[in-house]
N, C-alpha and C. Protein backbone atom coordinates (compact mmCIF):
# COMPACT_ATOMS: atom_id res chain seq x y z
N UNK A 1 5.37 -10.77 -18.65
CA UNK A 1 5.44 -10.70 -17.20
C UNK A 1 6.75 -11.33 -16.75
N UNK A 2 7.43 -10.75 -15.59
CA UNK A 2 8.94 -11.34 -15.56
C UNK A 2 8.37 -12.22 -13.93
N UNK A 3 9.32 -12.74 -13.82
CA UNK A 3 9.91 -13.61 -12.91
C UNK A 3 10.27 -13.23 -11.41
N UNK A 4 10.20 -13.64 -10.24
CA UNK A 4 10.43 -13.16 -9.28
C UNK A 4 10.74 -14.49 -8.37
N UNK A 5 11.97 -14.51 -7.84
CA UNK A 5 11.89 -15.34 -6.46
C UNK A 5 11.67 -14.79 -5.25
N UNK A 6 11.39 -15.70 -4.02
CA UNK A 6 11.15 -14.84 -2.69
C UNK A 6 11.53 -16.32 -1.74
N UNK A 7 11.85 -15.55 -0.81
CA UNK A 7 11.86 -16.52 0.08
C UNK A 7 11.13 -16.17 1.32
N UNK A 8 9.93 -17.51 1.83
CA UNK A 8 9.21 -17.26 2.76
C UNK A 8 9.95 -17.97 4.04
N UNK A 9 9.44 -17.80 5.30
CA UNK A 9 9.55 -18.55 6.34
C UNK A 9 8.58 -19.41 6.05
N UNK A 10 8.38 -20.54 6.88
CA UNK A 10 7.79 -21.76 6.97
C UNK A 10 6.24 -21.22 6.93
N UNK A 11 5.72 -20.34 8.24
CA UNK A 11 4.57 -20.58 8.60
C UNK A 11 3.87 -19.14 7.47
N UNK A 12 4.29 -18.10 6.63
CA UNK A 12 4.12 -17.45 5.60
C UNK A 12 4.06 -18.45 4.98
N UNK A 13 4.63 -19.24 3.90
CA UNK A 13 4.87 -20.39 3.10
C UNK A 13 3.32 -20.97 3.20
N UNK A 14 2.86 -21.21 4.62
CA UNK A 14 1.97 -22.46 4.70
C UNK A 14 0.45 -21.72 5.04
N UNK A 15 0.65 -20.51 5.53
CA UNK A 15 -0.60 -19.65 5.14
C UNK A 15 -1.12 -19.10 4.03
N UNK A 16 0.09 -19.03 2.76
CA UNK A 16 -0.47 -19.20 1.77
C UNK A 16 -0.64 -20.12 0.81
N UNK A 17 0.22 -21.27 1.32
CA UNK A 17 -0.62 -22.30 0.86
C UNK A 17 -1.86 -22.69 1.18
N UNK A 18 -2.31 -22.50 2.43
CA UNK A 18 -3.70 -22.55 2.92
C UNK A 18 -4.89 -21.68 2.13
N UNK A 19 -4.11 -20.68 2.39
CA UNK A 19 -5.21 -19.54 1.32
C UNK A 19 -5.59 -20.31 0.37
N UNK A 20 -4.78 -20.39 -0.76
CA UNK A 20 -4.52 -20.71 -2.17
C UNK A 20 -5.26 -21.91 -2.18
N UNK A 21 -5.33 -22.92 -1.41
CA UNK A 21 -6.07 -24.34 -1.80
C UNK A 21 -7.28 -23.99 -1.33
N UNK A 22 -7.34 -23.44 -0.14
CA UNK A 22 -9.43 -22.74 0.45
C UNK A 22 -9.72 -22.14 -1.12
N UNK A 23 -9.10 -21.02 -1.54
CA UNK A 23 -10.42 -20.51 -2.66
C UNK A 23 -9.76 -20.87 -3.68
N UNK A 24 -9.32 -21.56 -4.32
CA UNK A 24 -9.17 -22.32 -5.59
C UNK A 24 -7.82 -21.30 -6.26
N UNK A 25 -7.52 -20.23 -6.04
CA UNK A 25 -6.44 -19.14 -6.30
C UNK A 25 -5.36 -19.67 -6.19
N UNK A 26 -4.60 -19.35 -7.01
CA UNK A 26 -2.61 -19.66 -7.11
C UNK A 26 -2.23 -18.80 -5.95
N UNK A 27 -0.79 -19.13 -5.65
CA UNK A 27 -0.13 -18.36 -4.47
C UNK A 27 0.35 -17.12 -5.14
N UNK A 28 0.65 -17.64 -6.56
CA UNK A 28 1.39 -16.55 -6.99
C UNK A 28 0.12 -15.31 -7.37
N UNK A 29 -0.89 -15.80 -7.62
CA UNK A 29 -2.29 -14.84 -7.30
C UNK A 29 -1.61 -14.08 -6.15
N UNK A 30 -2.01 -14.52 -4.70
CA UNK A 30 -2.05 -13.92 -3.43
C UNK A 30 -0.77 -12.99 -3.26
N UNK A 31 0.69 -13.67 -4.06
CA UNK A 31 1.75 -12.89 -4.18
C UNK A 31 1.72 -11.84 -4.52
N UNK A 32 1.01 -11.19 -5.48
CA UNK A 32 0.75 -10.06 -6.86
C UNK A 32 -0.06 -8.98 -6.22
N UNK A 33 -1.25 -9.94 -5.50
CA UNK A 33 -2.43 -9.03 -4.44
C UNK A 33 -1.49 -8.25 -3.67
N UNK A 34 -0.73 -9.03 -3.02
CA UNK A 34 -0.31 -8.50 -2.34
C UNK A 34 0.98 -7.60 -2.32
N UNK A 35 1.85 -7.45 -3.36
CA UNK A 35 2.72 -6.38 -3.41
C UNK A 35 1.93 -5.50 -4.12
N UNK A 36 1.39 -5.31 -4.90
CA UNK A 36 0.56 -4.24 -5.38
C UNK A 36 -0.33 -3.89 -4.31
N UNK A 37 -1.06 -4.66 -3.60
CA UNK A 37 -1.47 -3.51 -1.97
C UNK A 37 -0.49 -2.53 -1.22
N UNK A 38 0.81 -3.59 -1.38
CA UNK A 38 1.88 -2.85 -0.66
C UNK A 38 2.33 -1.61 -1.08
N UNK A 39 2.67 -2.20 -2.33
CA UNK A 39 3.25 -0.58 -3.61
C UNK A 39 2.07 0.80 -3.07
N UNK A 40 0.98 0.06 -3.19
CA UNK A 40 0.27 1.73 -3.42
C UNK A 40 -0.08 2.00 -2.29
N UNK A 41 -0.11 1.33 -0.86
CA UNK A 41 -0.01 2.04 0.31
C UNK A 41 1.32 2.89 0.49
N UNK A 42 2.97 2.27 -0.05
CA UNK A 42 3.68 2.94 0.49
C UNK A 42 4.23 4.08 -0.80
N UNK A 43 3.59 3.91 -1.70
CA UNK A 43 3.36 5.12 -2.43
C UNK A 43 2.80 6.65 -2.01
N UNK A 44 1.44 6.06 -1.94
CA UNK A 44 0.18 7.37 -1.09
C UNK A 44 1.47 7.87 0.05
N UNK A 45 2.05 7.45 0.44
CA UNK A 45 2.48 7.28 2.16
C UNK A 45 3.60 8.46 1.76
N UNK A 46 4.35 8.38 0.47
CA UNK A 46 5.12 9.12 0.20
C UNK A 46 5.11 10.13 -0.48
N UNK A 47 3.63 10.00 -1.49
CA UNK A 47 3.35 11.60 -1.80
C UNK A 47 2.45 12.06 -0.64
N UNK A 48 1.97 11.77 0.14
CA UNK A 48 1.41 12.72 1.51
C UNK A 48 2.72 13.43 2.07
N UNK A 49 3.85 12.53 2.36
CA UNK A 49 5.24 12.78 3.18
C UNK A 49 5.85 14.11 1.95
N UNK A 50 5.71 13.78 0.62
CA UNK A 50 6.34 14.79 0.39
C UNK A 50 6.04 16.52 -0.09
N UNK A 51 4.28 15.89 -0.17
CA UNK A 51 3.25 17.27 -0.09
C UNK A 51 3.54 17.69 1.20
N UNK A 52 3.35 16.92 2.94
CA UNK A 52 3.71 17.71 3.85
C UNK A 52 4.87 18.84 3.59
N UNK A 53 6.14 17.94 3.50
CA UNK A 53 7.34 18.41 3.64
C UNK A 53 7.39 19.98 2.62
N UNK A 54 6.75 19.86 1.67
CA UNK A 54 6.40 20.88 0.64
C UNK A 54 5.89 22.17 1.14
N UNK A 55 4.87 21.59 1.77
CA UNK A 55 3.71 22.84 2.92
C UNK A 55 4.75 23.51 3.57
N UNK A 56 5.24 22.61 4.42
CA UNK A 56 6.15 23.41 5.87
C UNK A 56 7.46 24.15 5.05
N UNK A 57 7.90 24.08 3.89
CA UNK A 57 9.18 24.72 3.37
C UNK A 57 8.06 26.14 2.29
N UNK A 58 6.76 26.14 2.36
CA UNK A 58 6.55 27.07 1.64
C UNK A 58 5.89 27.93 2.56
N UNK A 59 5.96 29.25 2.54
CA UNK A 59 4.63 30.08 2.87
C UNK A 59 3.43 30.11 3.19
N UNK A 60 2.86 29.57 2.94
CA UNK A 60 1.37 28.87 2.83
C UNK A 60 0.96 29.13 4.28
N UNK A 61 -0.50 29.06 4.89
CA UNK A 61 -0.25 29.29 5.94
C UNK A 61 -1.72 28.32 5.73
N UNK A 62 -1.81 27.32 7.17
CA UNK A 62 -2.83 26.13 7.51
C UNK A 62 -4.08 26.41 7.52
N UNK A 63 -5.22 25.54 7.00
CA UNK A 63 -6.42 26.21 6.96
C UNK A 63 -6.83 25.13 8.17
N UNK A 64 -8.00 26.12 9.21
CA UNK A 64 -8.43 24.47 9.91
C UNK A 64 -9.37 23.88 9.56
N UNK A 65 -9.71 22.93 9.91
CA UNK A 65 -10.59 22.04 9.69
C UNK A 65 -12.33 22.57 9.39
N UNK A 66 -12.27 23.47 10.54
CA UNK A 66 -13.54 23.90 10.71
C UNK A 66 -13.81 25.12 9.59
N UNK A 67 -12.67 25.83 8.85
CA UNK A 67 -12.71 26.95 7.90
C UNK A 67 -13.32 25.92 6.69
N UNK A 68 -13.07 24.78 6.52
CA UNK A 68 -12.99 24.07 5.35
C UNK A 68 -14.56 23.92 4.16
N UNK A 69 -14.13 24.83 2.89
CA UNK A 69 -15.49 24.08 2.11
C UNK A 69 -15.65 23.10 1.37
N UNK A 70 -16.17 21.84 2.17
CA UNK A 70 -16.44 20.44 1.54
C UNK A 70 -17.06 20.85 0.60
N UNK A 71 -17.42 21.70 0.04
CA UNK A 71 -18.43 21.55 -1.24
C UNK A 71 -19.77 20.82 -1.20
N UNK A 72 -20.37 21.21 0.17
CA UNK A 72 -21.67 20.45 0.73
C UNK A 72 -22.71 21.85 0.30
């Protein structure tokens, strides 16, 4: 596992120090949680953006909502 510095502001800094001493968890725990939440929200975010962009440059033509079989 490699190494990472960061620099927080004060009151980031001291909310996770708060975290971290409430449930017994390292910061660098809460650190890890939390770019890996980040990564795969702004991941999803960019294969949706680039399936859209895909749709509108192809042929395809929109199904609506109400045509749709959920497989119910």
């Amino acid at each position: 596992m490699s190494q990472m510095n960061v620099r927080l502001d004060a009151e980031t800094r001291q909310r996770l120090e708060n975290l971290a001493k409430r449930t017994g968890r390292t910061k660098s725990f809460y650190a890890v949680e939390a770019i890996q939440q980040y990564l795969e929200e702004w991941e999803d975010y960019f294969i949706a953006k680039d399936a859209l962009e895909q749709f509108r440059q192809s042929d395809d033509e929109a199904i609506d909502l109400k045509d749709m079989d959920w497989g119910e």
